[in-house]
Protein backbone atom coordinates (compact mmCIF):
# COMPACT_ATOMS: atom_id res chain seq x y z
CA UNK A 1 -19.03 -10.85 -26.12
CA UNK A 2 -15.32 -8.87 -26.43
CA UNK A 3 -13.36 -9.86 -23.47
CA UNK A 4 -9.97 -8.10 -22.79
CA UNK A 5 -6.98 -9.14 -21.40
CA UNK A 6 -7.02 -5.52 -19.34
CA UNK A 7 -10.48 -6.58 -17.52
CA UNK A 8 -9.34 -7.71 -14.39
CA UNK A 9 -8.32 -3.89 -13.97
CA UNK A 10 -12.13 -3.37 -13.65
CA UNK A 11 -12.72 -5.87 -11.08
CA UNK A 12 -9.95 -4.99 -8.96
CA UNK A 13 -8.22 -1.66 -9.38
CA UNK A 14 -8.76 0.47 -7.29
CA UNK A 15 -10.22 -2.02 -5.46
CA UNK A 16 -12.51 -5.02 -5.70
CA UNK A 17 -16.13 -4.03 -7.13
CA UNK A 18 -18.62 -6.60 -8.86
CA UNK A 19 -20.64 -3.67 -10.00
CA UNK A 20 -17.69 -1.67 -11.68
CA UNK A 21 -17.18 -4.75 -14.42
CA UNK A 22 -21.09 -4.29 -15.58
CA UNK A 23 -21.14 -0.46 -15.14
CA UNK A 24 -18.16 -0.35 -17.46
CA UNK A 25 -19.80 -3.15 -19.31
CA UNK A 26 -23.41 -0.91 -19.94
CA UNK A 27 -21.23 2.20 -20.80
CA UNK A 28 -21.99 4.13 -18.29
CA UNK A 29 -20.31 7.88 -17.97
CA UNK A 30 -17.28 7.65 -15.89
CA UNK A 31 -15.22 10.65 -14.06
CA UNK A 32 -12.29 11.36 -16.01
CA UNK A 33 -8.97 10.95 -14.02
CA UNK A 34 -7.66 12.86 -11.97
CA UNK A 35 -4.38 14.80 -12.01
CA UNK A 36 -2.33 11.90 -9.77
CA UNK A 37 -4.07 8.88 -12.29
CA UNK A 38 -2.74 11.51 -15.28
CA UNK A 39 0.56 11.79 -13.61
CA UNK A 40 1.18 7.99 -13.25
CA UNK A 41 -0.35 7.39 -16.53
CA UNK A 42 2.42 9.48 -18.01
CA UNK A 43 5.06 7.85 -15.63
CA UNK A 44 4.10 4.09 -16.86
CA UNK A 45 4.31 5.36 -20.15
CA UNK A 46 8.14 6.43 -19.89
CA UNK A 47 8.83 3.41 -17.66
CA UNK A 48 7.58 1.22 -20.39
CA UNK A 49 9.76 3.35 -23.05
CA UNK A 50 12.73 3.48 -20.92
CA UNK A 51 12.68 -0.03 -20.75
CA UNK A 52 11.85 -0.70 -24.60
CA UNK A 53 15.24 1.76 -25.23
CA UNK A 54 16.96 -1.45 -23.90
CA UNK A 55 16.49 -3.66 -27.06
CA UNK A 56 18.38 -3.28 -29.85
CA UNK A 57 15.74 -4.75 -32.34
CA UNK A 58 12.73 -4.40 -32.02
CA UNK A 59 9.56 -4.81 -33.80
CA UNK A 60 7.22 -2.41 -32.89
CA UNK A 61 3.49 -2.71 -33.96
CA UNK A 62 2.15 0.19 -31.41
CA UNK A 63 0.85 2.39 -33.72
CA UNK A 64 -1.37 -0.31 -35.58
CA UNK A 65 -4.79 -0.95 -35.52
CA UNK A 66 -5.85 -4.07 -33.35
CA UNK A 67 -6.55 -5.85 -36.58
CA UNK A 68 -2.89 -5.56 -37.94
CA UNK A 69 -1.08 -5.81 -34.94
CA UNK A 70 -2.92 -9.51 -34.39
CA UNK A 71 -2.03 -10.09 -38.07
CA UNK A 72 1.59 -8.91 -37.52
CA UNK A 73 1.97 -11.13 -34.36
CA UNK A 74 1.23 -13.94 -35.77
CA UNK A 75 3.82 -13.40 -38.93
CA UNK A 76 6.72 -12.31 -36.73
CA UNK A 77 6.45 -14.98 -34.16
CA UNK A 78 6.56 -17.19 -37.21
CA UNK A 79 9.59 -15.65 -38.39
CA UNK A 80 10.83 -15.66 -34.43
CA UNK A 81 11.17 -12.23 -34.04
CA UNK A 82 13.67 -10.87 -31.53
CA UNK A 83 11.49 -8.89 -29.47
CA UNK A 84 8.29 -7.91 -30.73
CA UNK A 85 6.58 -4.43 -28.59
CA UNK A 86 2.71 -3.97 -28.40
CA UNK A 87 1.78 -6.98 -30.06
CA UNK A 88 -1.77 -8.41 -30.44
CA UNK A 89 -3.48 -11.99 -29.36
CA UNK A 90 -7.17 -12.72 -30.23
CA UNK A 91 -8.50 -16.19 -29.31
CA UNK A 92 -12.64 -17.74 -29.39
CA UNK A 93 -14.00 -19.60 -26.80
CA UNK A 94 -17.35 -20.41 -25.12
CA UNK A 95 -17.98 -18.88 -21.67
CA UNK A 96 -20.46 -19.16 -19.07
CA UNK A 97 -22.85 -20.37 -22.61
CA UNK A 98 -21.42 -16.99 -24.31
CA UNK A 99 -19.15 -17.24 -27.21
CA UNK A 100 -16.99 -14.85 -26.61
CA UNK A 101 -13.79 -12.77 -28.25
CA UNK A 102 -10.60 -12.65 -25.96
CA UNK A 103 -8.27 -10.07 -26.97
CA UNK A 104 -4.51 -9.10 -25.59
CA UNK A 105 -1.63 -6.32 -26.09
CA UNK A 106 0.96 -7.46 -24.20
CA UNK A 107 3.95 -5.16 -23.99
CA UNK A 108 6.68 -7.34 -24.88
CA UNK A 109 6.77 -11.00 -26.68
CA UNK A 110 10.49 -11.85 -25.98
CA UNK A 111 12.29 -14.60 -28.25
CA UNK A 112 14.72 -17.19 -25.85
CA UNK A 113 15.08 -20.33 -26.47
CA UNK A 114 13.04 -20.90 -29.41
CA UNK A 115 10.04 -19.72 -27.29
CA UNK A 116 8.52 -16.55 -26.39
CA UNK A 117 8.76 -14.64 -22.99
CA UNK A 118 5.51 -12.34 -22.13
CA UNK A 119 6.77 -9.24 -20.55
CA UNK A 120 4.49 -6.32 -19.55
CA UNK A 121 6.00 -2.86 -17.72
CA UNK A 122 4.42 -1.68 -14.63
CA UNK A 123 4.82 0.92 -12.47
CA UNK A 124 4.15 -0.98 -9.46
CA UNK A 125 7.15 -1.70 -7.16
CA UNK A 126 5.48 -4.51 -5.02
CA UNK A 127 4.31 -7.26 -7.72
CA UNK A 128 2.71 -9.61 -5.22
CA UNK A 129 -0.57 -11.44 -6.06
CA UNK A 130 -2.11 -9.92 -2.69
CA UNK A 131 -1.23 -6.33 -3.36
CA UNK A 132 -2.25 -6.40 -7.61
CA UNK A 133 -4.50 -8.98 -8.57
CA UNK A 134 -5.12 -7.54 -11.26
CA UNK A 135 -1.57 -7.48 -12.70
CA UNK A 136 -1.42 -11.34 -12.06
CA UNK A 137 -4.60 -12.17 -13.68
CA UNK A 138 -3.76 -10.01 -16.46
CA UNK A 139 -0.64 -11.95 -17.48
CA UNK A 140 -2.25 -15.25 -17.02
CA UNK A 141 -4.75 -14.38 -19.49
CA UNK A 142 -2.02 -13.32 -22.06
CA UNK A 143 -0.53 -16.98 -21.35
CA UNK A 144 -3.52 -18.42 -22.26
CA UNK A 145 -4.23 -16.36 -25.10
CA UNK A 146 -0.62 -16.89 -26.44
CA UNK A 147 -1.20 -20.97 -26.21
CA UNK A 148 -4.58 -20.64 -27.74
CA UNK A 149 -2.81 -18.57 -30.62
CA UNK A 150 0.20 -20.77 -30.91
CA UNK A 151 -0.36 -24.19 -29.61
CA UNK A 152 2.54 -24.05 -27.10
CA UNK A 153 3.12 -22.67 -23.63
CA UNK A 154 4.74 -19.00 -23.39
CA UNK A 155 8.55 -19.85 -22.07
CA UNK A 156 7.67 -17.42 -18.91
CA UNK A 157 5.21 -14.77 -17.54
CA UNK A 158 7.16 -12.10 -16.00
CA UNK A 159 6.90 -8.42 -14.73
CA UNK A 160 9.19 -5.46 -15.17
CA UNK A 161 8.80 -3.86 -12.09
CA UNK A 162 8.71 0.23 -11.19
CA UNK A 163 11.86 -0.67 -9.36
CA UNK A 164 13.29 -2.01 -12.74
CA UNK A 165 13.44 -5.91 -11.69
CA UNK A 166 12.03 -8.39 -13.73
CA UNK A 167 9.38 -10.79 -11.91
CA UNK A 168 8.44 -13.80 -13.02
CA UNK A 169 4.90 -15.03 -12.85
CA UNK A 170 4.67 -19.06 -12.78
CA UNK A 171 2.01 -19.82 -15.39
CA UNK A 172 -0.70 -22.02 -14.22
CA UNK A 173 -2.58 -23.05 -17.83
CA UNK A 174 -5.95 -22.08 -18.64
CA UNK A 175 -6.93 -22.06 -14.61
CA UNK A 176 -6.63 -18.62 -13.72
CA UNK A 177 -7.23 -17.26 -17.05
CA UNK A 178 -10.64 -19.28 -17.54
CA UNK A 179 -11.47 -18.59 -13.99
CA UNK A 180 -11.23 -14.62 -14.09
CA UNK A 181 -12.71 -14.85 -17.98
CA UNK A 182 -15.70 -16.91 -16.61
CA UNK A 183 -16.21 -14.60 -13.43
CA UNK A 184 -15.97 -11.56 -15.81
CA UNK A 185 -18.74 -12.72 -18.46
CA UNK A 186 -20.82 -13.50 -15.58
CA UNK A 187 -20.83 -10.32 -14.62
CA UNK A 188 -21.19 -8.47 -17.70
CA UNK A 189 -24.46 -10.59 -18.91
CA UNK A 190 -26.28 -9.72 -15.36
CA UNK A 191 -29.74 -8.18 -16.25
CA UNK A 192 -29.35 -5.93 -13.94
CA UNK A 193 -27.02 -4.24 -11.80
CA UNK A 194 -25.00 -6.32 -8.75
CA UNK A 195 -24.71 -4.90 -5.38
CA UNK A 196 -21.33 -4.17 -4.33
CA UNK A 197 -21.46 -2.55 -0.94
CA UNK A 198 -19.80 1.06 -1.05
CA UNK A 199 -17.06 2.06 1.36
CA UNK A 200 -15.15 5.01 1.82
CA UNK A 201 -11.54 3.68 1.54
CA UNK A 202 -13.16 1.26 -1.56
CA UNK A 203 -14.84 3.78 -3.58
CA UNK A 204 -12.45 7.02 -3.20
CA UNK A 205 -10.44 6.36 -5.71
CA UNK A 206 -13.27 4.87 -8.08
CA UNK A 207 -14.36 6.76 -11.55
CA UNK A 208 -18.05 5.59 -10.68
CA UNK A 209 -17.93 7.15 -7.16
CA UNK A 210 -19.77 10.60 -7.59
CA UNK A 211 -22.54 7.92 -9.22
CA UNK A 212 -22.67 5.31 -6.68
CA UNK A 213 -22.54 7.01 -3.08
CA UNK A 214 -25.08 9.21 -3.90
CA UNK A 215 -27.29 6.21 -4.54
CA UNK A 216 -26.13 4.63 -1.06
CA UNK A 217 -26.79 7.82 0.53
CA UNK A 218 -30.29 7.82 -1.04
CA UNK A 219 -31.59 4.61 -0.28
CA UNK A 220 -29.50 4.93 3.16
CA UNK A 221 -27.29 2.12 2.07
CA UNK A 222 -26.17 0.06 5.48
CA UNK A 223 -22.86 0.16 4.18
CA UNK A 224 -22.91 3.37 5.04
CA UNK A 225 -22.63 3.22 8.76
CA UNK A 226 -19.21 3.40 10.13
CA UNK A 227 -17.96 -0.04 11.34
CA UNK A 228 -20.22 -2.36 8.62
CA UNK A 229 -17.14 -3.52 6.06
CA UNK A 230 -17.59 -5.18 3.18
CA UNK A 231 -18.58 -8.99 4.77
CA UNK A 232 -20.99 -7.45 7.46
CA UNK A 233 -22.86 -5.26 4.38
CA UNK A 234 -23.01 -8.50 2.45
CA UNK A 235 -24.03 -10.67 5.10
CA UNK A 236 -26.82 -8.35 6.14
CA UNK A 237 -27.78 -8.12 2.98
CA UNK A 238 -28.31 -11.81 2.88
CA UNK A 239 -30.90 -11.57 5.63
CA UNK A 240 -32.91 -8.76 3.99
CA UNK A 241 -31.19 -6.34 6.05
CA UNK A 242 -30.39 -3.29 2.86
CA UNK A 243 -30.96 -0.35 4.74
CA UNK A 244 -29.89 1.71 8.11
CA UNK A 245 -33.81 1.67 9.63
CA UNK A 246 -33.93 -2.38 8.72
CA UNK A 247 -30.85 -2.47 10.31
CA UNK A 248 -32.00 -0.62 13.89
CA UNK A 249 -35.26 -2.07 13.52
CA UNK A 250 -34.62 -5.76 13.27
CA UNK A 251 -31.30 -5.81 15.40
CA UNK A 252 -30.35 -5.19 19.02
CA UNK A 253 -26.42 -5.31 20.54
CA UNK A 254 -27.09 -9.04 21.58
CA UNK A 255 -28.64 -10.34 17.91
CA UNK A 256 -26.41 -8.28 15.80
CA UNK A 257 -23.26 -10.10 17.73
CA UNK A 258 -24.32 -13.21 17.07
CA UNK A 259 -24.80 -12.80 13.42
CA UNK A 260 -21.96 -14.68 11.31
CA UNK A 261 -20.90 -12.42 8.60
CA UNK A 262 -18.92 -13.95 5.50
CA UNK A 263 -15.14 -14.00 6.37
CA UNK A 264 -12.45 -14.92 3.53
CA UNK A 265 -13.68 -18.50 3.33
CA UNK A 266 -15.44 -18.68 6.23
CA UNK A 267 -17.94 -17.00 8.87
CA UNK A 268 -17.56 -14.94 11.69
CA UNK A 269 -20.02 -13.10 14.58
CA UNK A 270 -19.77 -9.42 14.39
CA UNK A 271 -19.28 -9.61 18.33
CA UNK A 272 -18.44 -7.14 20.52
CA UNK A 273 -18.63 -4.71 17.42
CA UNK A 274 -22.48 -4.67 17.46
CA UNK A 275 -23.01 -2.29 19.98
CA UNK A 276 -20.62 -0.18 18.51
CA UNK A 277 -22.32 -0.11 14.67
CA UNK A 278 -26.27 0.39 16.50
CA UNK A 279 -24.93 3.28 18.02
CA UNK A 280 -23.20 4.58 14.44
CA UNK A 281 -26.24 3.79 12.71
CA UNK A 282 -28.74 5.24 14.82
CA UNK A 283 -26.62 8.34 14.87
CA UNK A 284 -26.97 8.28 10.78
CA UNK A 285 -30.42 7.78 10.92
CA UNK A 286 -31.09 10.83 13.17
CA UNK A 287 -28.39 12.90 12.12
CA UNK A 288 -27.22 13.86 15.61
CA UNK A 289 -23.90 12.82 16.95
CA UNK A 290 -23.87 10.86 19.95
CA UNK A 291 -21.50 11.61 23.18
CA UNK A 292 -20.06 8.44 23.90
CA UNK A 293 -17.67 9.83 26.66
CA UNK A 294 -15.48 12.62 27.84
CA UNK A 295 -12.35 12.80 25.23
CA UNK A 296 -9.70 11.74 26.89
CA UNK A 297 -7.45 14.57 25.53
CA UNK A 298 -4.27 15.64 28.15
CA UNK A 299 -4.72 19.18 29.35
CA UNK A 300 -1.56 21.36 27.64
CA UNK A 301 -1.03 24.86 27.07
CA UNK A 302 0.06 24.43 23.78
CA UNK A 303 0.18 21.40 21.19
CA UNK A 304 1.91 20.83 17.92
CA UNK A 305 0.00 19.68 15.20
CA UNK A 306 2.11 16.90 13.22
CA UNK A 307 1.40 15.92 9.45
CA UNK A 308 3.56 13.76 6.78
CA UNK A 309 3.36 14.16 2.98
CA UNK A 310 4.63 10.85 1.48
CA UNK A 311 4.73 8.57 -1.39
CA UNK A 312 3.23 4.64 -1.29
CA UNK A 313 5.44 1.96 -1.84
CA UNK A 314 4.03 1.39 -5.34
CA UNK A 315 6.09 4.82 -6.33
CA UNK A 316 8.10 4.57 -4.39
CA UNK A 317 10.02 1.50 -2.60
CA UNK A 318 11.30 3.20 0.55
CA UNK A 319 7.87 5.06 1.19
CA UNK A 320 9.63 8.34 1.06
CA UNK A 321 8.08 11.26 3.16
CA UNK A 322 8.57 14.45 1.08
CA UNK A 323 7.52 16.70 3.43
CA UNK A 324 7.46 16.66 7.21
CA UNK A 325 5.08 19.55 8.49
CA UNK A 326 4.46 20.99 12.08
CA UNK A 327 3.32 24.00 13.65
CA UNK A 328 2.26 25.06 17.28
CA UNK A 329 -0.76 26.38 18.20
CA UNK A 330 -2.55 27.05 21.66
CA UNK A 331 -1.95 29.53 24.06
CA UNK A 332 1.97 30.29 22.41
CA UNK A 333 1.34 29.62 18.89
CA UNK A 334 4.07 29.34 16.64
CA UNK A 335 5.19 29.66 12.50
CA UNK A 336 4.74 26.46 10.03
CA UNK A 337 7.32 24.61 10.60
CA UNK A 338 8.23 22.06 7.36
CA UNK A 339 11.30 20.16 6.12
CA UNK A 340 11.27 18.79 2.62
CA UNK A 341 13.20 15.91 0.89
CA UNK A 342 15.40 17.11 -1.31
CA UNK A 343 15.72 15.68 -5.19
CA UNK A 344 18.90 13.94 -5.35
CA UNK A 345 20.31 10.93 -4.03
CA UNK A 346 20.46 12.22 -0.39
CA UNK A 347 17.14 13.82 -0.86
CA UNK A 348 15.30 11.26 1.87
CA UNK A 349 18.10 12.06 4.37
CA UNK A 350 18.19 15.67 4.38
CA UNK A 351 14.43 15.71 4.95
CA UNK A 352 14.85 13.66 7.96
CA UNK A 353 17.73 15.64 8.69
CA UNK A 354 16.08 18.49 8.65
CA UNK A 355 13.11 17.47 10.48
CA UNK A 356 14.81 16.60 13.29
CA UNK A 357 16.63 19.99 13.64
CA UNK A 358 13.14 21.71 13.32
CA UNK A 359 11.90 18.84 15.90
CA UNK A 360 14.50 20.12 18.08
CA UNK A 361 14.02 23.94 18.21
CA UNK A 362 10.14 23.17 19.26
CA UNK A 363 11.10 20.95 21.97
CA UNK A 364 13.77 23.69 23.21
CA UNK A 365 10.91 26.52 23.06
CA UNK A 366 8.27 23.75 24.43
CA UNK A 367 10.40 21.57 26.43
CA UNK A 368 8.15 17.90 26.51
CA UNK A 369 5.04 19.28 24.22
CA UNK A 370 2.24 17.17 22.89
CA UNK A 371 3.00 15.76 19.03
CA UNK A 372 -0.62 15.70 17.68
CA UNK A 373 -1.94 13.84 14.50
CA UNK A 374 -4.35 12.11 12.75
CA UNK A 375 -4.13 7.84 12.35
CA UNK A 376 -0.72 5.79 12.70
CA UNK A 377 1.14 7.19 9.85
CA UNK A 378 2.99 9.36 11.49
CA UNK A 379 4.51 6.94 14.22
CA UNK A 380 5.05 4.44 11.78
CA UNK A 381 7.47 6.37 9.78
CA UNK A 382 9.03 7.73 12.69
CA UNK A 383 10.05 4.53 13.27
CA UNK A 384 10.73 3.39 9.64
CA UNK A 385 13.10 6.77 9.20
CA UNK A 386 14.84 6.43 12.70
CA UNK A 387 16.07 2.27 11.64
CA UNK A 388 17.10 4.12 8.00
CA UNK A 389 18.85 6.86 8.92
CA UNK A 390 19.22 7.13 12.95
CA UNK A 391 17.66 9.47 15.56
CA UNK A 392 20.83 11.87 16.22
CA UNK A 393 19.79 13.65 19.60
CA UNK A 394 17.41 11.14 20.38
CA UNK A 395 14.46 13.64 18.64
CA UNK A 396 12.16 10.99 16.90
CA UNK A 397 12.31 9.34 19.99
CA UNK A 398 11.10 12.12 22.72
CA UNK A 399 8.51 13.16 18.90
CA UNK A 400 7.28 9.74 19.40
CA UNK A 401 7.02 9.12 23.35
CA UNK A 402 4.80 12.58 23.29
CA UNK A 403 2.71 11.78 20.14
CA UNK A 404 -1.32 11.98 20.70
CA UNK A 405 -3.19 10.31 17.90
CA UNK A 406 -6.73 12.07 17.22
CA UNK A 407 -8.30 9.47 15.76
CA UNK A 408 -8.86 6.29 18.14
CA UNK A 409 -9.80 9.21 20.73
CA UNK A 410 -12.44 10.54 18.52
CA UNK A 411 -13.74 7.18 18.18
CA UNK A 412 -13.76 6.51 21.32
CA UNK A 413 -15.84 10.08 22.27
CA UNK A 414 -18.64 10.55 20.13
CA UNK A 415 -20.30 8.57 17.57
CA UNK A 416 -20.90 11.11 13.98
CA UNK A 417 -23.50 10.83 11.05
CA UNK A 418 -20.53 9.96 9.00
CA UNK A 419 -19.77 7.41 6.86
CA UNK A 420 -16.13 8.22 8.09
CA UNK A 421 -13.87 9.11 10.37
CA UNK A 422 -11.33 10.86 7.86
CA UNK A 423 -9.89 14.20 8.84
CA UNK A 424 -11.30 15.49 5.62
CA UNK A 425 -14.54 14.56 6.75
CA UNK A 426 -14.85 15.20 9.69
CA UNK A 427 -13.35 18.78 9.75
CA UNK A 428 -16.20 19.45 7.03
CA UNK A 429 -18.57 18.45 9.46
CA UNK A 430 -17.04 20.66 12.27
CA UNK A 431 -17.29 23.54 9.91
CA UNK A 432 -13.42 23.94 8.84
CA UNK A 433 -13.12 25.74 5.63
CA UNK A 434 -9.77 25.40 3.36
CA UNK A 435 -8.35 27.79 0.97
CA UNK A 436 -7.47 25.79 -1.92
CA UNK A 437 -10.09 24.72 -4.41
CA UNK A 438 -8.14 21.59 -4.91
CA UNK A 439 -6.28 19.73 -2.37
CA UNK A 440 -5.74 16.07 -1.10
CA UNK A 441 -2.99 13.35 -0.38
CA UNK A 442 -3.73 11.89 -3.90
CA UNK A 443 -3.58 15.80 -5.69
CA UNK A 444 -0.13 16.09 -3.17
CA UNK A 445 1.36 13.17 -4.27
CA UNK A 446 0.76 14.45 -8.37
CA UNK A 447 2.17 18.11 -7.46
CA UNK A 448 5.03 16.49 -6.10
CA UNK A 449 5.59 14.04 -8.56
CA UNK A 450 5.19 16.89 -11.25
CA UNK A 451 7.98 18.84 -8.77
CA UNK A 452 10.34 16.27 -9.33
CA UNK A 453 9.80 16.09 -13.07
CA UNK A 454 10.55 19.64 -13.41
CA UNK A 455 13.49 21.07 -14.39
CA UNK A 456 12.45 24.75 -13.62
CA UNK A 457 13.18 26.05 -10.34
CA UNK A 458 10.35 28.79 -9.97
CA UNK A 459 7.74 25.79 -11.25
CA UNK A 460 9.52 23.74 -8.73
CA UNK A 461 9.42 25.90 -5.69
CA UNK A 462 5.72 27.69 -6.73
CA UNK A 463 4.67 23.28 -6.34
CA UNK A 464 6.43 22.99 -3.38
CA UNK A 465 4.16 25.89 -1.95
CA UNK A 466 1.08 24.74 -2.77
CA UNK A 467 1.95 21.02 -1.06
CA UNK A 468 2.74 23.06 2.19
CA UNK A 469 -0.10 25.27 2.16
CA UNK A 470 -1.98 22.27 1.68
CA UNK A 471 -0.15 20.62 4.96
CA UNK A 472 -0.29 23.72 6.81
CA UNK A 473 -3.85 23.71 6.39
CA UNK A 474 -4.24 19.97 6.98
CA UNK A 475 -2.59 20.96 10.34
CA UNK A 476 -5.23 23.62 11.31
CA UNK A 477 -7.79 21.04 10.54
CA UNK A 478 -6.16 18.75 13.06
CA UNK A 479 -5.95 21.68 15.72
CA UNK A 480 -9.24 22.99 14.89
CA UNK A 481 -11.08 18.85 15.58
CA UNK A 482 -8.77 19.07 18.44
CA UNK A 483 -10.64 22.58 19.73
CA UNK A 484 -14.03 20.76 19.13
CA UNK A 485 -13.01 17.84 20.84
CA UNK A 486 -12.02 19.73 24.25
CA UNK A 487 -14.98 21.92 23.62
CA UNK A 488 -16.76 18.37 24.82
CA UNK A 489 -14.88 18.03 28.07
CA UNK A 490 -16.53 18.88 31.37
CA UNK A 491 -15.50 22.62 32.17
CA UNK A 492 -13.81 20.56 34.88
CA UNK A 493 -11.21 19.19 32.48
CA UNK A 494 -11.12 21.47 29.76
């Protein structure tokens, strides 16, 4: 059985999956990626080059077949090559009763010290083992292949980060490296496929998705119903529970919080959650939604819907919002209102900057209106920009005393058929329709990212357009869920 260095990627990127490592494994057809996995393919590819540009000598073996660049390796570590890019590693062992092939390409084999450093280049800018696994595993395995090779220990593991720093990885020996190799073969050798419970934050991002939630939605997975993670599906699944009628039929509030569910390590009950996931699954398995009160929505004439464009941490280490969108709408609508980062140095700031002029002119038309969005993103970075860069006229602050999040109120009001409570879902199911054919925070995040790689100003500003016509629409979705919501009020209240 081939093994690769580059399998932990399957287990745990874009997030942990048992069943990815065999689909992968079988062959089965994957979705190609998508235009923000394109764009940050391309980016790690000029990170990596920019940071090969900084050796002056360099052996480079990265147009070679596997064969040669393993044959190469081995020849100019012998000769103690200064720096030797793409190289191979190949190593035999016995696994889990498999003999198996290991093979490696790490980026960079660094000479020091009559030793060898193992470098790789990735674009992520928080190299912890919690937030990439993956990248962690991944190195130990090209320590161990490197002492298999060459009878010695690599000098260091490290990292070249996306923010340029170099991170070294301790090297533990064979234990992470066998462990991973050994969990990977088991997988790969199943007979037949594992179950892995889908989720919609888990499997979004997943080339195997349009494959495996259409099977969950078939056999009406229990991991479908909104509030059963990953432990509860599991431990369900452990009592023969698979499905949402097993689930209704076989549980009540009182049994369902007593069951212990598998919790890092350890157990815990589901609790005061049970009552919660009966009434989400019995609204799947009828397909009506289920009034669980009045919305508790303030009564205003007019509202501001409230959206952020940003970029993760792993692109970017401040979390920089590139595009701060808002519009009124009620009984005094108003224009879409946006302020976007600019693309130099002071970028971040004049966004901010110019959010909190725009903030200003609504609360002088509006005087103490309603800020309205969708999950905590919004006040979070509120708060992040107001510690980087101040709240001049105290705007973020009177922004954040009058924000009113849609989500934990929706929650609280009716339970859905869904398998989410995403904004994109959820306005589908209300009937919103969008203009675009394409649209998302992922496909924002690649126009963006494509913005800022372009040195044309009509490309520039004609991407810049489509990101806020995607916001302004994201806004209408938010009033329009808002709309439905009130539409649920007693005629008292609404």
């Amino acid at each position: 059985m081939l093994l690769k260095a580059s399998d932990p990627y399957s287990l745990h990127n874009p997030s942990r999956c048992e069943r990815r490592v065999y689909l992968r494994h079988q062959g089965e057809p994957e979705e190609p990626p998508g235009p923000y996995e394109q764009v940050l393919r391309v980016l790690g590819n000029r990170h990596e080059k920019s940071h090969l540009g900084t050796f002056p000598k360099v052996v480079d073996l990265s147009k070679a077949n596997q064969a040669e660049r393993e044959k190469r390796t081995l020849e100019e570590v012998k000769k103690e090559a200064p720096i030797i890019y793409q190289g191979g590693l190949r190593t035999k062992a016995r696994l889990k009763g498999m003999d198996c092939e290991i093979v490696g390409e790490p980026d960079f084999l660094i000479h020091e010290n009559s030793n060898y450093v193992i470098r790789d280049s990735k674009m992520s800018r928080r190299i912890t083992e919690k937030d990439h696994p993956e990248i962690f595993a991944q190195l130990q395995i090209y320590g161990w292949l490197f002492e298999q090779t060459f009878g010695r220990t690599p000098l260091r593991l490290e990292i070249h980060s996306g923010t340029g720093a170099i991170v070294e990885i301790p090297y533990d020996g064979n234990t992470t490296a066998l462990q991973i190799l050994e969990e990977t073969v088991s997988l790969k050798q199943l007979s037949k496929e594992p179950y892995s419970p889908v989720g919609w934050s888990k499997c979004g991002g997943c080339s195997f998705h349009k494959r495996c939630w259409p099977m969950a939605e078939k056999i009406r997975d229990v991991a479908l119903v909104n509030g059963v993670d990953q432990g509860l599906a599991i431990g369900l699944r452990q009592q023969g529970i698979e499905n949402i009628d097993q689930l209704l039929s076989q549980y009540n509030a009182a049994s369902l919080a007593e069951l212990k569910r598998p919790w890092g390590k350890a157990t815990q009950k589901v609790g005061s959650r049970a009552a919660s996931i009966l009434r989400m699954a019995k609204s799947m398995a009828t397909g009506q939604e289920e009034l669980i009160q009045s919305p508790d929505i303030p009564m205003h004439a007019n509202y501001v819907m409230f959206d952020l464009e940003g970029l993760p941490p792993h692109l970017d280490e401040l979390e920089k919002i590139y595009l701060w969108g808002m519009q009124v709408f009620g009984e005094k609508p108003g224009v879409y209102r946006s302020a976007s980062a600019g693309f130099g140095d002071a970028g971040d700031r004049q966004g901010w900057e110019s959010f909190l002029n725009e903030g200003k002119t609504i609360f002088d038309e509006h005087e103490d209106i309603r800020w309205v969005h969708w999950h905590h993103y919004e006040k979070t970075h509120l708060d992040k920009y107001t510690e980087r860069f101040g709240d001049r006229d105290g705007v973020a602050a009177r922004v954040k005393k009058n924000l009113l999040d849609l989500l934990p109120i929706t929650q609280r009001s009716v339970a859905l058929p869904l398998p989410s409570y995403s904004l994109k879902v959820i306005e589908k199911y209300i009937g919103f329709s969008r203009t675009q054919t394409e649209y998302g925070g992922e496909w924002s995040m690649a126009k963006y990212i494509e913005a800022t790689e372009s040195n044309d100003d009509i490309q520039r500003t004609a991407l810049l357009d489509e990101i806020k016509k995607y916001n302004e629409e994201d806004l209408a979705a938010t009033w329009a869920v808002l709309q439905w919501l009130k539409g649920k009020q007693p005629s008292s209240e609404a």
